[in-house]
C-alpha atoms as a PDB file:
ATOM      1  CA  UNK A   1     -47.781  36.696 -62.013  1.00  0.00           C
ATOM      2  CA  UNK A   2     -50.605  39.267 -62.151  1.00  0.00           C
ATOM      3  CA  UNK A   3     -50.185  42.044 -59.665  1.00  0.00           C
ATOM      4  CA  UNK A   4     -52.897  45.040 -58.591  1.00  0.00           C
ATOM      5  CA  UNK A   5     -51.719  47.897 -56.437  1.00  0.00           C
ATOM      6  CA  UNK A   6     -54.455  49.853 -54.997  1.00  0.00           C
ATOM      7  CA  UNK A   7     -52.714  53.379 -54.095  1.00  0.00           C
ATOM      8  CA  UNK A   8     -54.259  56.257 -51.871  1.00  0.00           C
ATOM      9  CA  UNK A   9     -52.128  59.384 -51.888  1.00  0.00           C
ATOM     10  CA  UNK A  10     -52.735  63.035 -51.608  1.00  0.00           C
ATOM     11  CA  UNK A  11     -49.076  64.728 -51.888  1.00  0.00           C
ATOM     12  CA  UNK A  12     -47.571  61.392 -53.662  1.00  0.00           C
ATOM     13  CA  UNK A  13     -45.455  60.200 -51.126  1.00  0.00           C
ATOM     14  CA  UNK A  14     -47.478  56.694 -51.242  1.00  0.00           C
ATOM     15  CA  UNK A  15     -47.788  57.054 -54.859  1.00  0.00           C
ATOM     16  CA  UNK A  16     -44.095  57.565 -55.371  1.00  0.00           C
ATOM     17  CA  UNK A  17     -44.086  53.930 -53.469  1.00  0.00           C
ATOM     18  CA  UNK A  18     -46.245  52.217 -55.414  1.00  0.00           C
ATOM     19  CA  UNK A  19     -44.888  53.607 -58.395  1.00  0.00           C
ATOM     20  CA  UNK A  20     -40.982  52.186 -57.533  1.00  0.00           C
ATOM     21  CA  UNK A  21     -42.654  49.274 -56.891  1.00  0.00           C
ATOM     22  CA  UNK A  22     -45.213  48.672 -60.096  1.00  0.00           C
ATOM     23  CA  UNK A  23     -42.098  49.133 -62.196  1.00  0.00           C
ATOM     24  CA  UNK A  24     -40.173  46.322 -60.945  1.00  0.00           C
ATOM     25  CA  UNK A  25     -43.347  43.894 -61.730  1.00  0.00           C
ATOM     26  CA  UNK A  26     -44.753  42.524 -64.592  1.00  0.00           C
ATOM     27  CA  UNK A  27     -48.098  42.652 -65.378  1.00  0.00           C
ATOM     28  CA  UNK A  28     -48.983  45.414 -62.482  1.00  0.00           C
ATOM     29  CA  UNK A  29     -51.525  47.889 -62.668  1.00  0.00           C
ATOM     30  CA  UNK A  30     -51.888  50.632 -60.841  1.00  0.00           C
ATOM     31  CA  UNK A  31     -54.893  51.482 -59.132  1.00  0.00           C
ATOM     32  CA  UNK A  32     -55.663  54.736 -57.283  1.00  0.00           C
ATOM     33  CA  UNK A  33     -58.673  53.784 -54.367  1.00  0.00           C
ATOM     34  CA  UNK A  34     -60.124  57.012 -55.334  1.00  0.00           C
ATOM     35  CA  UNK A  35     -61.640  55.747 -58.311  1.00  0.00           C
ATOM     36  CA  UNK A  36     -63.096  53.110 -56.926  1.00  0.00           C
ATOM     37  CA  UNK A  37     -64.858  55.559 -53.680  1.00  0.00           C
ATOM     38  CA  UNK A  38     -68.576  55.175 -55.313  1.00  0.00           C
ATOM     39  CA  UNK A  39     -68.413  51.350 -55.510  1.00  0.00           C
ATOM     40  CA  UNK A  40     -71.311  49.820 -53.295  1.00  0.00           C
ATOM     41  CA  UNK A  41     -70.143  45.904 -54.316  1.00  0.00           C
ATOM     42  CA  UNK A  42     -67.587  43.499 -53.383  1.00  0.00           C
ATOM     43  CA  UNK A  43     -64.189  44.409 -55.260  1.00  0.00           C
ATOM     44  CA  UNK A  44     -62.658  41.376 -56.244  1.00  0.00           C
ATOM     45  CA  UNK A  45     -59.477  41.792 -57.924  1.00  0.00           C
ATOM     46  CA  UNK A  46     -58.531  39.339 -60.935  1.00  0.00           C
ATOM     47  CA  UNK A  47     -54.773  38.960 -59.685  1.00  0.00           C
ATOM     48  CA  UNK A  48     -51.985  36.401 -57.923  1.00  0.00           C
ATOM     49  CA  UNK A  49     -50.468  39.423 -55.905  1.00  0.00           C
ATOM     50  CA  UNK A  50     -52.162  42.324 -54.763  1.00  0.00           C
ATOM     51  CA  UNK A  51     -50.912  45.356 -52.698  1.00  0.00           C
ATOM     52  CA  UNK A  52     -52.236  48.069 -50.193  1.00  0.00           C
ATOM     53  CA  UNK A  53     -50.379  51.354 -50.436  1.00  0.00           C
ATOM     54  CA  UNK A  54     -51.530  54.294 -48.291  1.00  0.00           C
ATOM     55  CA  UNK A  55     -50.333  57.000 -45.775  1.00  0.00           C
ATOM     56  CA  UNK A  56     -50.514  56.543 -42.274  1.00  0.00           C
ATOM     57  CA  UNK A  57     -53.518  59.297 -40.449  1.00  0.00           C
ATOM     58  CA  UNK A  58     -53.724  59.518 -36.971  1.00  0.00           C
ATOM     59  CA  UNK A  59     -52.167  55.888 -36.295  1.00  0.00           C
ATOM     60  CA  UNK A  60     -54.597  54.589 -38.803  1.00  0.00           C
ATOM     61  CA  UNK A  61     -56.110  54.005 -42.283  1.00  0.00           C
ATOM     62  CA  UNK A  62     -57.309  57.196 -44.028  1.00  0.00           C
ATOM     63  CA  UNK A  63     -61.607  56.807 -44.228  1.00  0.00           C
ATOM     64  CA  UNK A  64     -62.263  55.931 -47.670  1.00  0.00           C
ATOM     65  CA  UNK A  65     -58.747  53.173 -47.641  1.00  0.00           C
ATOM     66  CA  UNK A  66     -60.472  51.793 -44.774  1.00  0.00           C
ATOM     67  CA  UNK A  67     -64.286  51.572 -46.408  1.00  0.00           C
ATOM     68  CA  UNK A  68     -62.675  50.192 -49.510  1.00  0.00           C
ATOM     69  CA  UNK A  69     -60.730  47.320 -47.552  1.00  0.00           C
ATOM     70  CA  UNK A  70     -63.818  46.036 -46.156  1.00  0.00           C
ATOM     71  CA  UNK A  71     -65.480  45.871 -49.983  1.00  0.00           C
ATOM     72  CA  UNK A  72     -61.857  44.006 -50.872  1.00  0.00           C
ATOM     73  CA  UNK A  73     -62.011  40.249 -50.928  1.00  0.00           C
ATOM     74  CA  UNK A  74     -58.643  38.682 -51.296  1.00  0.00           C
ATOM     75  CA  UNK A  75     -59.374  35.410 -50.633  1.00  0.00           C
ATOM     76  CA  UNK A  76     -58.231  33.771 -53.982  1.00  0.00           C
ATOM     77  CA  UNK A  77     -54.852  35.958 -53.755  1.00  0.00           C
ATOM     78  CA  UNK A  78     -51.957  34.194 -53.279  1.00  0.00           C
ATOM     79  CA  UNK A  79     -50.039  36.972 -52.092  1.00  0.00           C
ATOM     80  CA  UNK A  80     -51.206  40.540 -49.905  1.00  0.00           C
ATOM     81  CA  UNK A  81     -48.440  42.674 -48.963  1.00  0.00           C
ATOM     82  CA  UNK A  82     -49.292  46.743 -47.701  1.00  0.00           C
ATOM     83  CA  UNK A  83     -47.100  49.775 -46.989  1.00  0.00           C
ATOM     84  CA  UNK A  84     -48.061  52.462 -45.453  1.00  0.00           C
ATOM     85  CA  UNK A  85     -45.965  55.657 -45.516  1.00  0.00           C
ATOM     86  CA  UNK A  86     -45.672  58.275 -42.035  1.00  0.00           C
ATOM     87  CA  UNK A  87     -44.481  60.950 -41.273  1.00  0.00           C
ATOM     88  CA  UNK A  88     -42.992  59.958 -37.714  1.00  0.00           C
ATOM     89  CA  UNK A  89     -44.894  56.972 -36.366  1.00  0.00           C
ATOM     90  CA  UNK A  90     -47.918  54.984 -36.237  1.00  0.00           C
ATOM     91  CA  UNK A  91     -47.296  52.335 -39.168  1.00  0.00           C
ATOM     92  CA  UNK A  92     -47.452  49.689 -36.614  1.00  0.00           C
ATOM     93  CA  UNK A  93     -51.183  50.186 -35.820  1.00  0.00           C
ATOM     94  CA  UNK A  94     -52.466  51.102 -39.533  1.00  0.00           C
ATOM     95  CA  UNK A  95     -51.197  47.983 -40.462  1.00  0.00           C
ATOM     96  CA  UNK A  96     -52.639  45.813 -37.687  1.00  0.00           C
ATOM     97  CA  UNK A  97     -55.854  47.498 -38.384  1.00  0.00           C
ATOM     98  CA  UNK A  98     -55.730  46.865 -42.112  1.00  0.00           C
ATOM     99  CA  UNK A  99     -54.909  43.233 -41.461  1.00  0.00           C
ATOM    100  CA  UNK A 100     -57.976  43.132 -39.267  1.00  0.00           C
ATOM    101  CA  UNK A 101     -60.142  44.282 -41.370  1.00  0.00           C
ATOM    102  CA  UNK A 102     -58.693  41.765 -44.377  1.00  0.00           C
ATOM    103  CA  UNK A 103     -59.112  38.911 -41.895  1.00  0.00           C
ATOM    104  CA  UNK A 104     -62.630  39.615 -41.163  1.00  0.00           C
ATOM    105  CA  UNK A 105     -63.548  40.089 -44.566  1.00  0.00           C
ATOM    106  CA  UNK A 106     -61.586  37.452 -46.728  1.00  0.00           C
ATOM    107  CA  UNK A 107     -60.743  34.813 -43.808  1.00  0.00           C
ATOM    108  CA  UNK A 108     -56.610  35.770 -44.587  1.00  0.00           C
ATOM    109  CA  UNK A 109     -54.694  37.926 -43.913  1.00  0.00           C
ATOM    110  CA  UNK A 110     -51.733  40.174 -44.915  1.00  0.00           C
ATOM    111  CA  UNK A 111     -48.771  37.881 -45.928  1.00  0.00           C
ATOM    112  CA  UNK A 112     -46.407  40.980 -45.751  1.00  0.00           C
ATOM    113  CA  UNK A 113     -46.893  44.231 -44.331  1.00  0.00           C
ATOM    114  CA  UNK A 114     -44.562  47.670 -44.172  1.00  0.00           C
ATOM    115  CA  UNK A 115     -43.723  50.640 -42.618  1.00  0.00           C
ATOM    116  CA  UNK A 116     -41.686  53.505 -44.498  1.00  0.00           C
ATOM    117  CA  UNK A 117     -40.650  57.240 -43.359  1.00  0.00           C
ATOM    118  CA  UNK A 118     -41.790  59.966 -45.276  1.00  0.00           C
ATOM    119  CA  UNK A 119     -41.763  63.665 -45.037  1.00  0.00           C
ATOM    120  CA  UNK A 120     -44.258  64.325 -42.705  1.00  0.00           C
ATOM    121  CA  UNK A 121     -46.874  66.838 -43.908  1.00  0.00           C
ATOM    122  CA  UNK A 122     -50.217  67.286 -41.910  1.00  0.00           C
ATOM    123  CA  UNK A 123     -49.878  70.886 -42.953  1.00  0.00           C
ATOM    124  CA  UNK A 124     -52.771  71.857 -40.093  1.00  0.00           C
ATOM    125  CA  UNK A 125     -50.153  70.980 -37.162  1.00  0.00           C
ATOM    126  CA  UNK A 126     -46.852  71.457 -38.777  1.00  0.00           C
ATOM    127  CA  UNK A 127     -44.635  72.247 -41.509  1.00  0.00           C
ATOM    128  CA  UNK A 128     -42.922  69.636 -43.493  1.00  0.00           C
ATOM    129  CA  UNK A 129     -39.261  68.961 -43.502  1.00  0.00           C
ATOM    130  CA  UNK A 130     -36.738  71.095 -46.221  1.00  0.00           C
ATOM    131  CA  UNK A 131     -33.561  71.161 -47.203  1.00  0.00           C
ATOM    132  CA  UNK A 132     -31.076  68.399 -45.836  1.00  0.00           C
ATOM    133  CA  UNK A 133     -33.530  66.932 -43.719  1.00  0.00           C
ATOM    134  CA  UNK A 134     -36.206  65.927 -45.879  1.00  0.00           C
ATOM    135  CA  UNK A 135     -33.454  64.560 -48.749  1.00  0.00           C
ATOM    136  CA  UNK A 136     -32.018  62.375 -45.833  1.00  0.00           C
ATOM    137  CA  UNK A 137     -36.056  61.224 -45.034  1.00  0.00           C
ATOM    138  CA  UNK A 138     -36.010  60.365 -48.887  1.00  0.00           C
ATOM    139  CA  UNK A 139     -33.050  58.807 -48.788  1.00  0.00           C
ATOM    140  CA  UNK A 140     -33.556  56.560 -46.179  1.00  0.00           C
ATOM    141  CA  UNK A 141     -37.041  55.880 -47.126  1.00  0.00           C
ATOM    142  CA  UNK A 142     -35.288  55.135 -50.889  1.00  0.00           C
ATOM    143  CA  UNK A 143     -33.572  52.091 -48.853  1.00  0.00           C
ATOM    144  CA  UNK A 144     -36.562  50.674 -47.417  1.00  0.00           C
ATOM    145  CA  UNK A 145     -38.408  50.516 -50.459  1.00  0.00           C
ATOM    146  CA  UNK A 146     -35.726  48.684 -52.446  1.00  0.00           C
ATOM    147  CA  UNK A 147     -35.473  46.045 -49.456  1.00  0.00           C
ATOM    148  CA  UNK A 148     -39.733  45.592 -49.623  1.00  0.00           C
ATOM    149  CA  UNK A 149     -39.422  45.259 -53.640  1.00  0.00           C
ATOM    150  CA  UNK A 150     -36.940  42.223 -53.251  1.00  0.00           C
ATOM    151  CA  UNK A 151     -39.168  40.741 -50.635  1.00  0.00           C
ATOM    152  CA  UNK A 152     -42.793  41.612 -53.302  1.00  0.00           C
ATOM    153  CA  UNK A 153     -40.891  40.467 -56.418  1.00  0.00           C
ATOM    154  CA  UNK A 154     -40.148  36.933 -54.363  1.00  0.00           C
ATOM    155  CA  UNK A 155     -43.291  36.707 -52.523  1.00  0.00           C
ATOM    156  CA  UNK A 156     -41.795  37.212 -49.653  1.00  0.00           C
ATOM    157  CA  UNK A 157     -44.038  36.986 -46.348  1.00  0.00           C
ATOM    158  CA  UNK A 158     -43.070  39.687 -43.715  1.00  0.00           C
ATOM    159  CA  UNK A 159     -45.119  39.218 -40.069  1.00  0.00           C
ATOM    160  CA  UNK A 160     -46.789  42.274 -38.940  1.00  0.00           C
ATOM    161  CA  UNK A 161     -45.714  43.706 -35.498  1.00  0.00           C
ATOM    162  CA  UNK A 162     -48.041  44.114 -32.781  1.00  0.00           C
ATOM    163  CA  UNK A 163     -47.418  47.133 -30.055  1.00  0.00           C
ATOM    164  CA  UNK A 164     -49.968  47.494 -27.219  1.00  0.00           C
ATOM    165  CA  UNK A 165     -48.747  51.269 -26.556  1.00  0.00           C
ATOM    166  CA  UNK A 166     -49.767  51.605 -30.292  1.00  0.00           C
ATOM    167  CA  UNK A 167     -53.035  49.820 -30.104  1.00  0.00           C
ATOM    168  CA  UNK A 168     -53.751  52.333 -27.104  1.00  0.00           C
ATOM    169  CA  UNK A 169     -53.389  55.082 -29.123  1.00  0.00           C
ATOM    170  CA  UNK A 170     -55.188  54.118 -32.004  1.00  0.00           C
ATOM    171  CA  UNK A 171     -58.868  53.414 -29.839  1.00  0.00           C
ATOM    172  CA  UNK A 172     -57.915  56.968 -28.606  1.00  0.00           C
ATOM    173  CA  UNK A 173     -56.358  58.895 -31.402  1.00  0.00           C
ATOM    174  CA  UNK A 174     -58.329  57.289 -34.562  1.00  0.00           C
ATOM    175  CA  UNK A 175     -61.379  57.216 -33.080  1.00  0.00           C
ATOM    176  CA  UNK A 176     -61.310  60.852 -32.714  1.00  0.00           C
ATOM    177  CA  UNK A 177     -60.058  61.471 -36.278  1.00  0.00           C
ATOM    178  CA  UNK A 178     -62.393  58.934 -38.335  1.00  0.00           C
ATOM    179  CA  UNK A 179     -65.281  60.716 -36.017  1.00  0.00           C
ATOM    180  CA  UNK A 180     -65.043  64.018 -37.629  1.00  0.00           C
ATOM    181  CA  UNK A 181     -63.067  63.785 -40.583  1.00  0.00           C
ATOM    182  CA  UNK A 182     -65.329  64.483 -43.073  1.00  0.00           C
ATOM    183  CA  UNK A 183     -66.244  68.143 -41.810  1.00  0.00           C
ATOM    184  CA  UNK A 184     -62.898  69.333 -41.041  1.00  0.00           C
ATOM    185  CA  UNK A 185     -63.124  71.147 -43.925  1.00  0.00           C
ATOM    186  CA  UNK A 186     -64.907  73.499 -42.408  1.00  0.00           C
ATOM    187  CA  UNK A 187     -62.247  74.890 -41.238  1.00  0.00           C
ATOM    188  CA  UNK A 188     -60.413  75.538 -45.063  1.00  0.00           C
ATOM    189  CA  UNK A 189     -61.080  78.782 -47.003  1.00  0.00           C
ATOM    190  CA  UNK A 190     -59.695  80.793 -50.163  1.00  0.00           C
ATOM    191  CA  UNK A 191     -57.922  84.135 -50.491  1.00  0.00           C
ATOM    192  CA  UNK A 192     -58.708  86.491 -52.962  1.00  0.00           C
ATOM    193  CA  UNK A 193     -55.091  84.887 -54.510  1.00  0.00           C
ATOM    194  CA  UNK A 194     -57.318  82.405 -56.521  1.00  0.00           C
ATOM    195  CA  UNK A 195     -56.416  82.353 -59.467  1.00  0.00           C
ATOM    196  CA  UNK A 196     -59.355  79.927 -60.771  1.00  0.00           C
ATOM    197  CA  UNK A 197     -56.684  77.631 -62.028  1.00  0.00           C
ATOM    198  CA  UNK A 198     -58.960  74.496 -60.968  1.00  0.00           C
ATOM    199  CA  UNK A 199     -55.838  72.267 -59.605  1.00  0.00           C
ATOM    200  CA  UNK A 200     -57.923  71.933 -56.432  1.00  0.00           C
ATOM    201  CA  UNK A 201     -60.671  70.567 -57.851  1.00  0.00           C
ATOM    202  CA  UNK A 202     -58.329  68.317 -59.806  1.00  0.00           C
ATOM    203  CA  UNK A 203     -56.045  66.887 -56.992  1.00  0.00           C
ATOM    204  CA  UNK A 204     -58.899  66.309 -54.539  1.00  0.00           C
ATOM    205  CA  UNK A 205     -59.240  62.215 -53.959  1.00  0.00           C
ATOM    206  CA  UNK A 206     -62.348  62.293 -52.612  1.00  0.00           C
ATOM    207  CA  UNK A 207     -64.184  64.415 -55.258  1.00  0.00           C
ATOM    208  CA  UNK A 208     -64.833  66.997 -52.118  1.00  0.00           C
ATOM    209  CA  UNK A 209     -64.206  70.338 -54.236  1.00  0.00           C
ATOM    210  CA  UNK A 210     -66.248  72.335 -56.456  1.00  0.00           C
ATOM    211  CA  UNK A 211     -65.554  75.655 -58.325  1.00  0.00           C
ATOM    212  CA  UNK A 212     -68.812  77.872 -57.704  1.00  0.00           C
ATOM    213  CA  UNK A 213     -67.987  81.392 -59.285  1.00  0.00           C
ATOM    214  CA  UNK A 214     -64.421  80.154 -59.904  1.00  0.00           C
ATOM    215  CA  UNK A 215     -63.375  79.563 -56.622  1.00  0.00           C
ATOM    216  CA  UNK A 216     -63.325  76.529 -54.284  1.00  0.00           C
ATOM    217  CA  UNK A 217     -66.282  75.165 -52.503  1.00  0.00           C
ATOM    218  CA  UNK A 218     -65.907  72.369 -50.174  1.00  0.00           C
ATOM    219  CA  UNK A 219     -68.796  69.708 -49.986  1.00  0.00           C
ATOM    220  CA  UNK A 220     -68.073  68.008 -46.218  1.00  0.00           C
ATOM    221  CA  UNK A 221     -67.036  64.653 -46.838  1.00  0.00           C
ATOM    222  CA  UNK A 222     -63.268  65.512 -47.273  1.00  0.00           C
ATOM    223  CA  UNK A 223     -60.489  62.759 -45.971  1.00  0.00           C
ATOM    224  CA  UNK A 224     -58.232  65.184 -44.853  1.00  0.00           C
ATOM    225  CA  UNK A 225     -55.405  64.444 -46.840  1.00  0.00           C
ATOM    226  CA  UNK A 226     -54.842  68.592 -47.339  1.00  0.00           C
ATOM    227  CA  UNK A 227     -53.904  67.860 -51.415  1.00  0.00           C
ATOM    228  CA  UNK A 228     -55.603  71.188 -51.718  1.00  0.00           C
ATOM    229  CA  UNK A 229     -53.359  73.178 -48.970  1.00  0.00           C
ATOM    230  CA  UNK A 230     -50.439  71.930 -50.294  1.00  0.00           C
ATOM    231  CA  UNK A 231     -50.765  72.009 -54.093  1.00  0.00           C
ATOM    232  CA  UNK A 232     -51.958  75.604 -54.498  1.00  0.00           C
ATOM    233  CA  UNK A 233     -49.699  77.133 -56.683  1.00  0.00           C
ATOM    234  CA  UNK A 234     -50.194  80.439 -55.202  1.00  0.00           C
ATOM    235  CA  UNK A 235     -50.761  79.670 -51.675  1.00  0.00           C
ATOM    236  CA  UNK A 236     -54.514  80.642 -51.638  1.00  0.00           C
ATOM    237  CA  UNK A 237     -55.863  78.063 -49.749  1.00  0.00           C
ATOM    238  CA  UNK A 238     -55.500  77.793 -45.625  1.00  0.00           C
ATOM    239  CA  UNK A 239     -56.970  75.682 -42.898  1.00  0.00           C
ATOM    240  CA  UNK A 240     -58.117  78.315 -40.309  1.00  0.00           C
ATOM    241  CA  UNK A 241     -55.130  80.934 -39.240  1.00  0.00           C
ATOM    242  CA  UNK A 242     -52.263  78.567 -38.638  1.00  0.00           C
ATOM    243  CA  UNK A 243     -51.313  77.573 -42.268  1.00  0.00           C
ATOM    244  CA  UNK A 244     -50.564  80.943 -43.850  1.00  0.00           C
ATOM    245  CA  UNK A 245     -46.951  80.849 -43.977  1.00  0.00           C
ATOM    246  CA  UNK A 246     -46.335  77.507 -43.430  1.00  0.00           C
ATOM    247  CA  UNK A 247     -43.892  75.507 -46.373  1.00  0.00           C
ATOM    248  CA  UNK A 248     -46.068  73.508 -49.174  1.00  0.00           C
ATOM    249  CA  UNK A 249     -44.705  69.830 -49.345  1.00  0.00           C
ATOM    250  CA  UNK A 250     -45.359  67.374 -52.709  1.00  0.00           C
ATOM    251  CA  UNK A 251     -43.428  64.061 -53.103  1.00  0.00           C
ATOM    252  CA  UNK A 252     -40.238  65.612 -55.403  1.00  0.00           C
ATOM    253  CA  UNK A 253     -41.124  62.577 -57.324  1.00  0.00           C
ATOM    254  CA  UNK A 254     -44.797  62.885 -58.321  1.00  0.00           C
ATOM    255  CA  UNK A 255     -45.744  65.429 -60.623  1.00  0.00           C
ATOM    256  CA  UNK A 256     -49.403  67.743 -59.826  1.00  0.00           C
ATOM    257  CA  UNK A 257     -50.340  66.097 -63.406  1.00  0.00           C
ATOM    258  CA  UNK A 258     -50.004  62.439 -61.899  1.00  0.00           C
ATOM    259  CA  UNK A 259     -52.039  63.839 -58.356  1.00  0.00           C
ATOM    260  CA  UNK A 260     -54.831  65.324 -60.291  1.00  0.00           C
ATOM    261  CA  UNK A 261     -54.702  63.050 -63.755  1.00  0.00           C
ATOM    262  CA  UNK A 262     -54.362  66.509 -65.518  1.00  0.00           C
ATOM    263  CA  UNK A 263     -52.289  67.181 -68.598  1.00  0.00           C
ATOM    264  CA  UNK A 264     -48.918  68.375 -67.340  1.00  0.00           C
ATOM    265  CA  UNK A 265     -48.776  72.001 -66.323  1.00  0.00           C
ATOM    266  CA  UNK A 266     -46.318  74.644 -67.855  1.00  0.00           C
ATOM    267  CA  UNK A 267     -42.865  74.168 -66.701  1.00  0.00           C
ATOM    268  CA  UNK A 268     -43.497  70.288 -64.749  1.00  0.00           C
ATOM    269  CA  UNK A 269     -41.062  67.319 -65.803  1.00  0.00           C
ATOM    270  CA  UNK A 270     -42.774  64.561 -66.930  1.00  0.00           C
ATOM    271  CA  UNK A 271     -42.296  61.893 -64.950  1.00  0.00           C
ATOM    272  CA  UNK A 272     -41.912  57.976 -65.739  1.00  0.00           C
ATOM    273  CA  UNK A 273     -45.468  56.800 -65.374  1.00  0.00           C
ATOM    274  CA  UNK A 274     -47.510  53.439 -65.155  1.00  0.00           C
ATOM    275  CA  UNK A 275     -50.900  54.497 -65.814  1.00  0.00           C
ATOM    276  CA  UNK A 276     -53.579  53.188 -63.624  1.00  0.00           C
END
């Protein structure tokens, strides 16, 4: 059986997901939704099984997941499963959402659809998890991803929860986010700690970084997925005056070379890899 997983990630926690679960398929690709961000056609995926793997933002679908779901048609796929990974809640509504917008576009919808912890890491409100806490996150989350590859690798269907408290707070809380996401970079600057090392430019998913006299510009139509915060080696990079200081979070799992499809930096394990 022919699988496609389309990935969105930005610190690798939903690539580290995918990734578990490409290797335990045959004939899976990997697919990061970045790369297909300029399409303008119907995507129409040549595959039996396809999944939707993505992080959880704001009790929804990041913008450009969402804008390539609605160019998705799955209606020859036998088999859609999704997981989205949080940091604390909201997996209930992404997933209703993504379903919706499956349903309107292909006439299905998902035939299995999950929710995993992760370290939380929306660096602009609060610091990541360390230490014993975030291992236990990773452990636990390591357990719910072995449970969804059984259920994937049997075609497996999974019903999707529905929550009106959650629905609530997605009209209030995503519509807010998806409403100015694009310009909240605004907000992100660089310290004369810039080293010019380019891993910015590299790691952003939405192509929203320049270097203009070696240092970051931002071009205002960022998704907010704070790759560039986080992945700094040298901290330069903050999000008005509340992120100086605060810890730096990637997936333990995911290397910067994998984030930003870069040759692998001095010093970074390699990591197993299914190439997209």
């Amino acid at each position: 059986m022919k699988t496609i997983i389309y990935y969105f990630t930005g610190t690798g926690n939903s690539l580290s997901v995918a990734k578990k679960i490409a290797a335990t398929l045959e004939e899976c690709k990997l697919v990061p939704i970045s790369s297909m961000k300029d399409t303008t056609c119907d995507v129409v995926p040549e595959a039996d099984r396809v999944g939707i793997i993505c992080p959880v933002y704001f009790t929804g679908l990041p913008a450009m997941v969402a804008s390539f779901v609605d160019r998705l048609y799955l209606g020859r796929v036998k088999y859609v499963f999704s997981v989205v990974t949080n940091g604390g809640g909201g997996g209930i509504s992404t997933l209703a959402q993504l379903d919706n917008i499956i349903r309107r576009k292909s006439g299905r919808g998902l035939s299995a659809g999950y929710s995993v912890m992760m370290p939380g890491n929306y660096i602009l409100m609060y610091e990541p998890p360390t230490g014993e806490k975030q291992d236990n996150i990773l452990s636990s989350a390591e357990s719910d991803i072995q449970k969804i590859i059984d259920d994937v690798g049997q075609c497996r269907k999974h019903p999707l929860h529905r929550s009106l408290i959650w629905s609530v707070l997605h009209a209030i809380l995503y519509s807010w986010f998806i409403s100015g996401v694009h310009n909240k970079d605004k907000k992100f600057s660089v310290s004369n700690k810039c080293t010019s090392c380019g891993i910015c430019e590299a790691v952003c998913p939405a192509d929203n970084i320049e270097l203009v006299d070696k240092k970051p510009v931002w071009k205002h139509h960022c998704e907010l997925c704070c790759a560039c915060i986080h992945l700094c080696p040298v901290e330069a990079i903050q999000a008005g005056n509340k992120t100086a200081g605060r810890i730096r979070y990637r997936n333990p799992e995911v290397t910067v070379s994998e984030l930003g499809n870069i040759p692998p930096l001095s010093g970074e394990e390699k990591t197993d890899e299914i190439s997209p």
